[in-house]
C-alpha atoms as a PDB file:
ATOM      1  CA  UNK A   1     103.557 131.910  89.599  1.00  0.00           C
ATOM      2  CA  UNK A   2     104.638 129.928  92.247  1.00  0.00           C
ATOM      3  CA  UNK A   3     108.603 131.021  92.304  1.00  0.00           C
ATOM      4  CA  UNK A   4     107.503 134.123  92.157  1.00  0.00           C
ATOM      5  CA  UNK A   5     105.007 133.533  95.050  1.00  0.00           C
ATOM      6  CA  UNK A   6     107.298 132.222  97.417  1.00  0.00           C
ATOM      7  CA  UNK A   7     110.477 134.893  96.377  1.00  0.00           C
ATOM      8  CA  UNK A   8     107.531 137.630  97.856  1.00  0.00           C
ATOM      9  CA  UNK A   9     107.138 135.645 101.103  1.00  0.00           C
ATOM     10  CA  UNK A  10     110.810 135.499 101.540  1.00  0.00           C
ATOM     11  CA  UNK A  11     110.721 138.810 100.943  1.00  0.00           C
ATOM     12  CA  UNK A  12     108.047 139.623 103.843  1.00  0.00           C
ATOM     13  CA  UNK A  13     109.822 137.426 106.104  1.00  0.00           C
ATOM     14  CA  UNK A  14     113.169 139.704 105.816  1.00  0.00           C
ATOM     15  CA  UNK A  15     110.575 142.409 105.959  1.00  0.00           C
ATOM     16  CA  UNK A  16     109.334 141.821 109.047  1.00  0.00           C
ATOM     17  CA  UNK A  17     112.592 141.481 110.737  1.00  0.00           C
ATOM     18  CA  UNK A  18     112.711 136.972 111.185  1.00  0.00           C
ATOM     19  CA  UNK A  19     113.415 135.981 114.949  1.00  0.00           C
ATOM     20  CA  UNK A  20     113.775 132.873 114.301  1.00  0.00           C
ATOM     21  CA  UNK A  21     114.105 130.060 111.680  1.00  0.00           C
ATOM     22  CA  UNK A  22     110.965 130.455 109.485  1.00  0.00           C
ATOM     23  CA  UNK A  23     109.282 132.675 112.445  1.00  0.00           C
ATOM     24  CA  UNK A  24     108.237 136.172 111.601  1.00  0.00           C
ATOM     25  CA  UNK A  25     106.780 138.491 113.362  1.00  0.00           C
ATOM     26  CA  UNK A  26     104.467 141.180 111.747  1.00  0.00           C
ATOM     27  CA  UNK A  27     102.487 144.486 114.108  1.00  0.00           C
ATOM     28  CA  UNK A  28      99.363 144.946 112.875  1.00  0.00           C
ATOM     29  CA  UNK A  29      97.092 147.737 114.188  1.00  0.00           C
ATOM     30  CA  UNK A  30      92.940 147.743 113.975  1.00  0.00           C
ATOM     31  CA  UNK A  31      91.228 150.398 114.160  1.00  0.00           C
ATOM     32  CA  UNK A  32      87.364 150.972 114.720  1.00  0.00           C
ATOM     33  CA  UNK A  33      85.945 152.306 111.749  1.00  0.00           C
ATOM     34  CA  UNK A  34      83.153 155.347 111.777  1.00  0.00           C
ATOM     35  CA  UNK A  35      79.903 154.136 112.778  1.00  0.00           C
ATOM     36  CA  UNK A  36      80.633 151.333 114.966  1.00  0.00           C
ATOM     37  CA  UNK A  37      78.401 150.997 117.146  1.00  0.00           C
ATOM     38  CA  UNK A  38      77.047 148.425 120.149  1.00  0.00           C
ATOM     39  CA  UNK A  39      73.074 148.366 121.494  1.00  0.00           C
ATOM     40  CA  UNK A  40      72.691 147.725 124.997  1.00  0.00           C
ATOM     41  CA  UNK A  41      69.835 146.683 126.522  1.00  0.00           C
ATOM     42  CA  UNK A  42      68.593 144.707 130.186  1.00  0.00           C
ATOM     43  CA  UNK A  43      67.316 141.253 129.381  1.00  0.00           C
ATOM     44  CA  UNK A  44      66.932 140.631 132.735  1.00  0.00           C
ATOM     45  CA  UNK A  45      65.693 141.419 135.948  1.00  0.00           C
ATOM     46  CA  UNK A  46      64.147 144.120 133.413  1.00  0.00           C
ATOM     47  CA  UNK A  47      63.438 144.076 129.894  1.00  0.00           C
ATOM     48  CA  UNK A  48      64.697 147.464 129.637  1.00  0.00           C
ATOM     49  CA  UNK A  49      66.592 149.064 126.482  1.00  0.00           C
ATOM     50  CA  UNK A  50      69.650 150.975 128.073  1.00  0.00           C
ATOM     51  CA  UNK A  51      71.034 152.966 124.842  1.00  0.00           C
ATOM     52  CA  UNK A  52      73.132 152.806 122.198  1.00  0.00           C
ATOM     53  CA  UNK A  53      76.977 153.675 122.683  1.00  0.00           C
ATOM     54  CA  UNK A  54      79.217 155.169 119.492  1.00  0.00           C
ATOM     55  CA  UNK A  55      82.680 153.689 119.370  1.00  0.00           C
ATOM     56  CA  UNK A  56      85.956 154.647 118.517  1.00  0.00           C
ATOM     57  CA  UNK A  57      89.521 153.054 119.138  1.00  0.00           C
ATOM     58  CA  UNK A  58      91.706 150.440 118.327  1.00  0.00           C
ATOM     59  CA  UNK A  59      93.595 147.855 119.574  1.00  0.00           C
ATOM     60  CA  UNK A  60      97.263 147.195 118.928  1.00  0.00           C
ATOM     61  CA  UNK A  61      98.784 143.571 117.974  1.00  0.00           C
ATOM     62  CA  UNK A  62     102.037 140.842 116.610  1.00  0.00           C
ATOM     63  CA  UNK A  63     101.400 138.252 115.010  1.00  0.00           C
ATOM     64  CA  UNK A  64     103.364 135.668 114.761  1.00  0.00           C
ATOM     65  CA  UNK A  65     103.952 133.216 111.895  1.00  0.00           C
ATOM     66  CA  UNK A  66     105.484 130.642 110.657  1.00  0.00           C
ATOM     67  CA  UNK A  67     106.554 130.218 106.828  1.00  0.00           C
ATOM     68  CA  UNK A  68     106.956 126.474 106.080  1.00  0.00           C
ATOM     69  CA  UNK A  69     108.178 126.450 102.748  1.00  0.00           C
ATOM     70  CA  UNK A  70     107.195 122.665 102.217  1.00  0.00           C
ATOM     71  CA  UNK A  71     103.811 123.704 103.401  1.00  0.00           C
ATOM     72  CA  UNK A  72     103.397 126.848 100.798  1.00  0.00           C
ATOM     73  CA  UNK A  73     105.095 124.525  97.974  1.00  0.00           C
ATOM     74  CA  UNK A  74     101.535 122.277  98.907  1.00  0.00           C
ATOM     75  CA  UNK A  75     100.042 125.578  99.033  1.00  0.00           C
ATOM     76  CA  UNK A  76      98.963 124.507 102.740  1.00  0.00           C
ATOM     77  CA  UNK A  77      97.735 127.895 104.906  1.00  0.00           C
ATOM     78  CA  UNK A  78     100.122 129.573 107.379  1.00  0.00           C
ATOM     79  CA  UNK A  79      99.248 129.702 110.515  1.00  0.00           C
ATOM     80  CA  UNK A  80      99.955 132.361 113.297  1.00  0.00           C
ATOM     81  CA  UNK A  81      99.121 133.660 116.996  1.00  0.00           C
ATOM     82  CA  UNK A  82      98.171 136.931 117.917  1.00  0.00           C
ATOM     83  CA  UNK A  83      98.983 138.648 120.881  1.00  0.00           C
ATOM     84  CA  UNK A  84      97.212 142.020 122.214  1.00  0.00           C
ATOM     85  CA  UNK A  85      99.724 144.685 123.059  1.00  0.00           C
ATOM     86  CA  UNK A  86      97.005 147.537 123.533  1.00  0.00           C
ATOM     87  CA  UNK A  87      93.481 148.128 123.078  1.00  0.00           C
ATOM     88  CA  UNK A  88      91.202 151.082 124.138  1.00  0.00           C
ATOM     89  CA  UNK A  89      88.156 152.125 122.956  1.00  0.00           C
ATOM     90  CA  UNK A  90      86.170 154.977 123.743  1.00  0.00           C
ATOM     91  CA  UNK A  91      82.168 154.815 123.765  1.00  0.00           C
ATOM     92  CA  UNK A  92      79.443 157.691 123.823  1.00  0.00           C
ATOM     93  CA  UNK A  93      76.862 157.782 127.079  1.00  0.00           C
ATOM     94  CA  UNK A  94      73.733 155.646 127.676  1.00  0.00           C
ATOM     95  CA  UNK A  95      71.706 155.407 131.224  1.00  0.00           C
ATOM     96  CA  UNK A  96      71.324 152.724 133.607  1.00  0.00           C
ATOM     97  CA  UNK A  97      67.780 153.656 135.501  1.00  0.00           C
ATOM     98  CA  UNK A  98      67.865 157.275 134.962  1.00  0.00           C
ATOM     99  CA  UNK A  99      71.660 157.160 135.711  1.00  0.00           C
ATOM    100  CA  UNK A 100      74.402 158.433 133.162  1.00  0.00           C
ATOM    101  CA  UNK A 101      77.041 156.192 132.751  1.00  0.00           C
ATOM    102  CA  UNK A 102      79.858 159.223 130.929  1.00  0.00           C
ATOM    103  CA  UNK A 103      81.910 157.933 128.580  1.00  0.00           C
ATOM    104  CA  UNK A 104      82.493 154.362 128.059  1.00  0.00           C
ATOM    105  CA  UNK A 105      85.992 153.581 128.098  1.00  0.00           C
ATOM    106  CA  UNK A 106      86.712 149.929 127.099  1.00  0.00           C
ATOM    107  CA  UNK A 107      89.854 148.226 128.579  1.00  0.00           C
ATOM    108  CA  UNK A 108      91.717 145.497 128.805  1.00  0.00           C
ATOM    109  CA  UNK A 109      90.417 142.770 131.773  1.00  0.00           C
ATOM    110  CA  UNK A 110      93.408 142.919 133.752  1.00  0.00           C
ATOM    111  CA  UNK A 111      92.457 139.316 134.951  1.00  0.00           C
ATOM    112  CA  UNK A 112      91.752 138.308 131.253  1.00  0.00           C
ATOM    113  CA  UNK A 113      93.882 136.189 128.444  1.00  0.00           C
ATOM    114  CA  UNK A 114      92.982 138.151 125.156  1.00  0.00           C
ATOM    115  CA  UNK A 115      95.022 136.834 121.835  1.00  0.00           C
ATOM    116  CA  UNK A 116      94.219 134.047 119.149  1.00  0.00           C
ATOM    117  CA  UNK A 117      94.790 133.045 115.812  1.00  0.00           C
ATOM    118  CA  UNK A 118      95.384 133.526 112.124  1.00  0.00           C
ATOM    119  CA  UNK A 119      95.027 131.503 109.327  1.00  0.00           C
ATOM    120  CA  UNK A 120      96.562 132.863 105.750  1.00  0.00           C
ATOM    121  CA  UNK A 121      95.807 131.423 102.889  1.00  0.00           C
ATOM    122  CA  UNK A 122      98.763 132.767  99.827  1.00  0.00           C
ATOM    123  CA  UNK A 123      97.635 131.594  97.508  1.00  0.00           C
ATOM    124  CA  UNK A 124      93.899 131.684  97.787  1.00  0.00           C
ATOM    125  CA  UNK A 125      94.422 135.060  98.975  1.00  0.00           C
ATOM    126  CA  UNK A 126      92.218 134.918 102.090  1.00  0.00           C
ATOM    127  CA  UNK A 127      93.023 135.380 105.447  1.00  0.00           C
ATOM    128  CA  UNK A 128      90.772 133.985 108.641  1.00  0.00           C
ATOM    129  CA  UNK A 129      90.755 136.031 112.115  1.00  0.00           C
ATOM    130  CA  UNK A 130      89.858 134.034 115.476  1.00  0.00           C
ATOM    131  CA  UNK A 131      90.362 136.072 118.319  1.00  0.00           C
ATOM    132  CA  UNK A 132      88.904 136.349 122.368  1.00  0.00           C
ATOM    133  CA  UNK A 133      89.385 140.360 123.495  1.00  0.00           C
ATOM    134  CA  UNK A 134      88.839 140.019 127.055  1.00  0.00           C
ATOM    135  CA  UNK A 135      87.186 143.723 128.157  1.00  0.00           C
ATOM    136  CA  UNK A 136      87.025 145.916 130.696  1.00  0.00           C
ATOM    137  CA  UNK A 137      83.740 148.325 130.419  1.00  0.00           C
ATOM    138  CA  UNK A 138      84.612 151.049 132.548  1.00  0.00           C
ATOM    139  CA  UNK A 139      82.336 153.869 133.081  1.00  0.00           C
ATOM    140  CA  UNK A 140      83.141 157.598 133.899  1.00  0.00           C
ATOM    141  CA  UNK A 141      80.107 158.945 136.057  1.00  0.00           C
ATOM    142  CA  UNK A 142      81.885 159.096 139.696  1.00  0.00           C
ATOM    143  CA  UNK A 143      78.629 158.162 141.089  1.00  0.00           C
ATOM    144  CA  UNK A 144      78.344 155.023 139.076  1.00  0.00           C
ATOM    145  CA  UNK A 145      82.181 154.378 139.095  1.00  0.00           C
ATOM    146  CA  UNK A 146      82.565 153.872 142.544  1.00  0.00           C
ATOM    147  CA  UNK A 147      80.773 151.746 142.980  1.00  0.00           C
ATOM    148  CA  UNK A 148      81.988 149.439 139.485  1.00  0.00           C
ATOM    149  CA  UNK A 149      85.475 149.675 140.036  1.00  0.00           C
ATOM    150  CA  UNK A 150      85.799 146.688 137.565  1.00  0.00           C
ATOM    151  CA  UNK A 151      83.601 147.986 135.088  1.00  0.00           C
ATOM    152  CA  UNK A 152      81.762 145.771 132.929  1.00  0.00           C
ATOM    153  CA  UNK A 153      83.404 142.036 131.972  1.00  0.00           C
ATOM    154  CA  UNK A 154      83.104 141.334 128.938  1.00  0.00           C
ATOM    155  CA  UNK A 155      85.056 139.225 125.890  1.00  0.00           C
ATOM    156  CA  UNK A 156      84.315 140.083 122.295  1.00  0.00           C
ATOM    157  CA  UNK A 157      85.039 137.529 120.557  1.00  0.00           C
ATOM    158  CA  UNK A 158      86.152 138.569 116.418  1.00  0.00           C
ATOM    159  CA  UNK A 159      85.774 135.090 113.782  1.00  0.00           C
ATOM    160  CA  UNK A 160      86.291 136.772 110.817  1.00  0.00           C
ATOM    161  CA  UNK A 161      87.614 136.389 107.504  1.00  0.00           C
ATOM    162  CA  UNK A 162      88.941 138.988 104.183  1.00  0.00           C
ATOM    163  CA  UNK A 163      90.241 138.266 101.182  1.00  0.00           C
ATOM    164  CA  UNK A 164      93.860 139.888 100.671  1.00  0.00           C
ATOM    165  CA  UNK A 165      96.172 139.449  98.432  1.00  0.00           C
ATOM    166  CA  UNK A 166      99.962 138.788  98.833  1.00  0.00           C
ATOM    167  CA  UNK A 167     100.952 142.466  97.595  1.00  0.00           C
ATOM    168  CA  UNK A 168      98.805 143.828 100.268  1.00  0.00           C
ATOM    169  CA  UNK A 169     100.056 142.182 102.987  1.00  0.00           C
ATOM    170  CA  UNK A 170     103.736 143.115 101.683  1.00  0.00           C
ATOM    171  CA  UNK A 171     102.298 146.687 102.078  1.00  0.00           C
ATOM    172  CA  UNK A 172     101.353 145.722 105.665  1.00  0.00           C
ATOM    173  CA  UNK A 173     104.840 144.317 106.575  1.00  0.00           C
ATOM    174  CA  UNK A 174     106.297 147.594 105.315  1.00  0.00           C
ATOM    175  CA  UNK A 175     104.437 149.957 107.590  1.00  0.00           C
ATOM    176  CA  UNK A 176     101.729 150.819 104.602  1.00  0.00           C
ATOM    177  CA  UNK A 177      98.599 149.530 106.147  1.00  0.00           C
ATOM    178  CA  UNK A 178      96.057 152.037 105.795  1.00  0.00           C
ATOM    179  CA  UNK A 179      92.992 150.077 104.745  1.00  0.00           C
ATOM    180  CA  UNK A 180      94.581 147.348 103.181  1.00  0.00           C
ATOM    181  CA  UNK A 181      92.452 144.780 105.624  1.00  0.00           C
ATOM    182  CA  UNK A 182      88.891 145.178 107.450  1.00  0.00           C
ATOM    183  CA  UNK A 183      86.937 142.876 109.438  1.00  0.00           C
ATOM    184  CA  UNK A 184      83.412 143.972 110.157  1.00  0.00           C
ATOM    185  CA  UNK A 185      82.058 141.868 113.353  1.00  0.00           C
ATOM    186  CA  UNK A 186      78.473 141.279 114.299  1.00  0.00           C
ATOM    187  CA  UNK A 187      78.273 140.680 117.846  1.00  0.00           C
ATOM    188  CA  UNK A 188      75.022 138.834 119.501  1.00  0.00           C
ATOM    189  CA  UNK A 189      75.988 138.299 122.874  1.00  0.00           C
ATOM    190  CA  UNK A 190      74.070 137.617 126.783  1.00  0.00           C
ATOM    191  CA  UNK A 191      76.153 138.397 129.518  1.00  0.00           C
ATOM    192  CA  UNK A 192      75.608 139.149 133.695  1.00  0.00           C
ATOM    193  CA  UNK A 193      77.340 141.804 135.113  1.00  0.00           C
ATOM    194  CA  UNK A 194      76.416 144.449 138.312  1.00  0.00           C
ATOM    195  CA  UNK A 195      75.214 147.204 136.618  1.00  0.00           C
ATOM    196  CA  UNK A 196      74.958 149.114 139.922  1.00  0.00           C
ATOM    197  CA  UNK A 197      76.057 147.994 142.798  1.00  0.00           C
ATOM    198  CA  UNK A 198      74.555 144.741 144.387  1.00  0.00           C
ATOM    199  CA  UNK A 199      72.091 144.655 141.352  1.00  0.00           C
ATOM    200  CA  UNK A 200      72.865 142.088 139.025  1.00  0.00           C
ATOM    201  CA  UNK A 201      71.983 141.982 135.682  1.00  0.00           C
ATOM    202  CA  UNK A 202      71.616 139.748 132.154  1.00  0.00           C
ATOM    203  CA  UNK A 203      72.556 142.254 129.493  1.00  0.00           C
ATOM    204  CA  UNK A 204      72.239 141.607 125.940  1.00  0.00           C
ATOM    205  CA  UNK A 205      74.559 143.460 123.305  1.00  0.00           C
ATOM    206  CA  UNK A 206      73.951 143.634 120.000  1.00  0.00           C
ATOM    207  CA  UNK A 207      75.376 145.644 116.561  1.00  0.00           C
ATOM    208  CA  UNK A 208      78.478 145.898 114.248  1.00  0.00           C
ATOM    209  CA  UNK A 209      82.026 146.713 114.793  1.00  0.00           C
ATOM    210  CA  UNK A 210      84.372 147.239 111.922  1.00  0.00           C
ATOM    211  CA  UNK A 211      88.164 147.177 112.506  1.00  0.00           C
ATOM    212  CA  UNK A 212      90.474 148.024 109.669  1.00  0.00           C
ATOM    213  CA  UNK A 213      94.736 148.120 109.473  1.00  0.00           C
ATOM    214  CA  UNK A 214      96.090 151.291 110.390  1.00  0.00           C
ATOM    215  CA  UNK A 215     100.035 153.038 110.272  1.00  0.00           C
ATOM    216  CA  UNK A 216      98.913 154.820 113.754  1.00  0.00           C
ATOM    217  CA  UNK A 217      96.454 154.196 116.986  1.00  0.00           C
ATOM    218  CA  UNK A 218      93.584 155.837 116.502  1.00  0.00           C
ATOM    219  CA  UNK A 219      92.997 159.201 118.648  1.00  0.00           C
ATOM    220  CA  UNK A 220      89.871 160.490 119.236  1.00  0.00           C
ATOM    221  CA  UNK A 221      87.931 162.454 121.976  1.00  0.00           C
ATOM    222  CA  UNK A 222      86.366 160.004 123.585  1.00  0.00           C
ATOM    223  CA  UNK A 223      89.610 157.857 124.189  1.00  0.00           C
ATOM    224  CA  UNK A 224      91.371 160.900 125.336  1.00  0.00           C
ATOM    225  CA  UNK A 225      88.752 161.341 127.951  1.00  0.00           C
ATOM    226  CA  UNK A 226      88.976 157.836 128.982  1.00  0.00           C
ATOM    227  CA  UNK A 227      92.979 158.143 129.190  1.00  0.00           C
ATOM    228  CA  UNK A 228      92.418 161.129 131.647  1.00  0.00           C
ATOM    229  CA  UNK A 229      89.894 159.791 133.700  1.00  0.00           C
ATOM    230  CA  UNK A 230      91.151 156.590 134.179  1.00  0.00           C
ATOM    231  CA  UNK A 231      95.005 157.645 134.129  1.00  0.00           C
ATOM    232  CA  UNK A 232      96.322 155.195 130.862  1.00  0.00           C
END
């Protein structure tokens, strides 16, 4: 079981396309599953309930990994970084104070570090997501985009884990990756942020993201809208 094990991870590693001794790297696309979806609401100055936006996107990545074969033979987990390459998602209209926002169009922070790490476990067949998506909430209403130019800063923040076994992820490395791997996200977050301009406010954010591999970046309406308004 083991031979055969570690034949398969050669296997991905030629795969992959290895840049370096023992280094593979591996694209991976997530995509937002149907009926993600984040609350929204004004913890402060107000305790106000803002809406609930519908998502849909994705967000593009590498990772890179590196097979120690002394390591697997202790059947110790790989580890690997993950670097954004892209990531847009597109999010249905709430209002701030009687104000539509349009569509939500969630960026990158251009002044942000997004990336992180994986942890996967062969032979256990389990695999461990920590990663920091540093965000951009733009908004489309002229009236309100004006005066936001920067949007909305905010970092979602994905500690996750799946099981998977080593056949799937050989599907992954081969460009088969529909559904092989999801990672649903809870998020629970405070953050401040002008909401309008010179009012400053604490929002809270609350619901459920799932991401799941894809062969292709998601398309959608929404996102399209965001790519026009906002010139991606």
């Amino acid at each position: 079981m083991r031979a055969k094990a570690l034949k398969l991870i050669v296997l991905l590693g030629f795969s992959v396309g290895a840049i370096g001794c023992g280094e593979i790297q591996m694209p991976m696309t997530l995509a937002l599953e149907e009926g993600s979806n984040i609350e929204i609401e004004m913890v402060a100055p107000l305790a106000l309930p803002l809406g609930t936006t519908y998502m849909e996107g994705g967000v593009m990545t590498v990772m890179t990994a590196e097979i120690d074969f002394i390591g697997l033979l202790l059947h110790i987990p790989m580890f690997g970084v993950i670097e954004i390459d892209e990531l847009l998602f597109g999010g249905t209209e709430f209002s701030i104070l009687g104000t539509s926002t349009g569509t939500l169009c969630t960026i990158p922070d251009p002044n942000g570090s997004s990336g992180g790490s994986v942890l996967i476990d062969i032979f256990g067949g389990h695999i461990d997501f920590y990663m920091n998506l540093d965000t951009a909430i733009m908004v489309t209403n002229p009236d309100l985009a004006e005066g936001l130019p920067d949007g909305f800063q905010f970092t979602m923040s994905v500690e996750e884990g799946a099981d998977i076994a080593l056949p799937e992820l050989l599907a992954m490395a081969f460009g088969n990756a529909d559904g092989v791997l999801a990672i649903t996200q809870v998020l629970d977050e405070e953050f401040q942020t002008e909401i309008l301009p010179g009012f400053l406010a604490t929002l809270h954010i609350s619901g459920e993201l799932t991401l799941a591999t894809s062969n292709e970046f998601p398309t959608g309406l929404l996102m399209d809208e965001c790519i026009a308004v906002l010139g991606l």
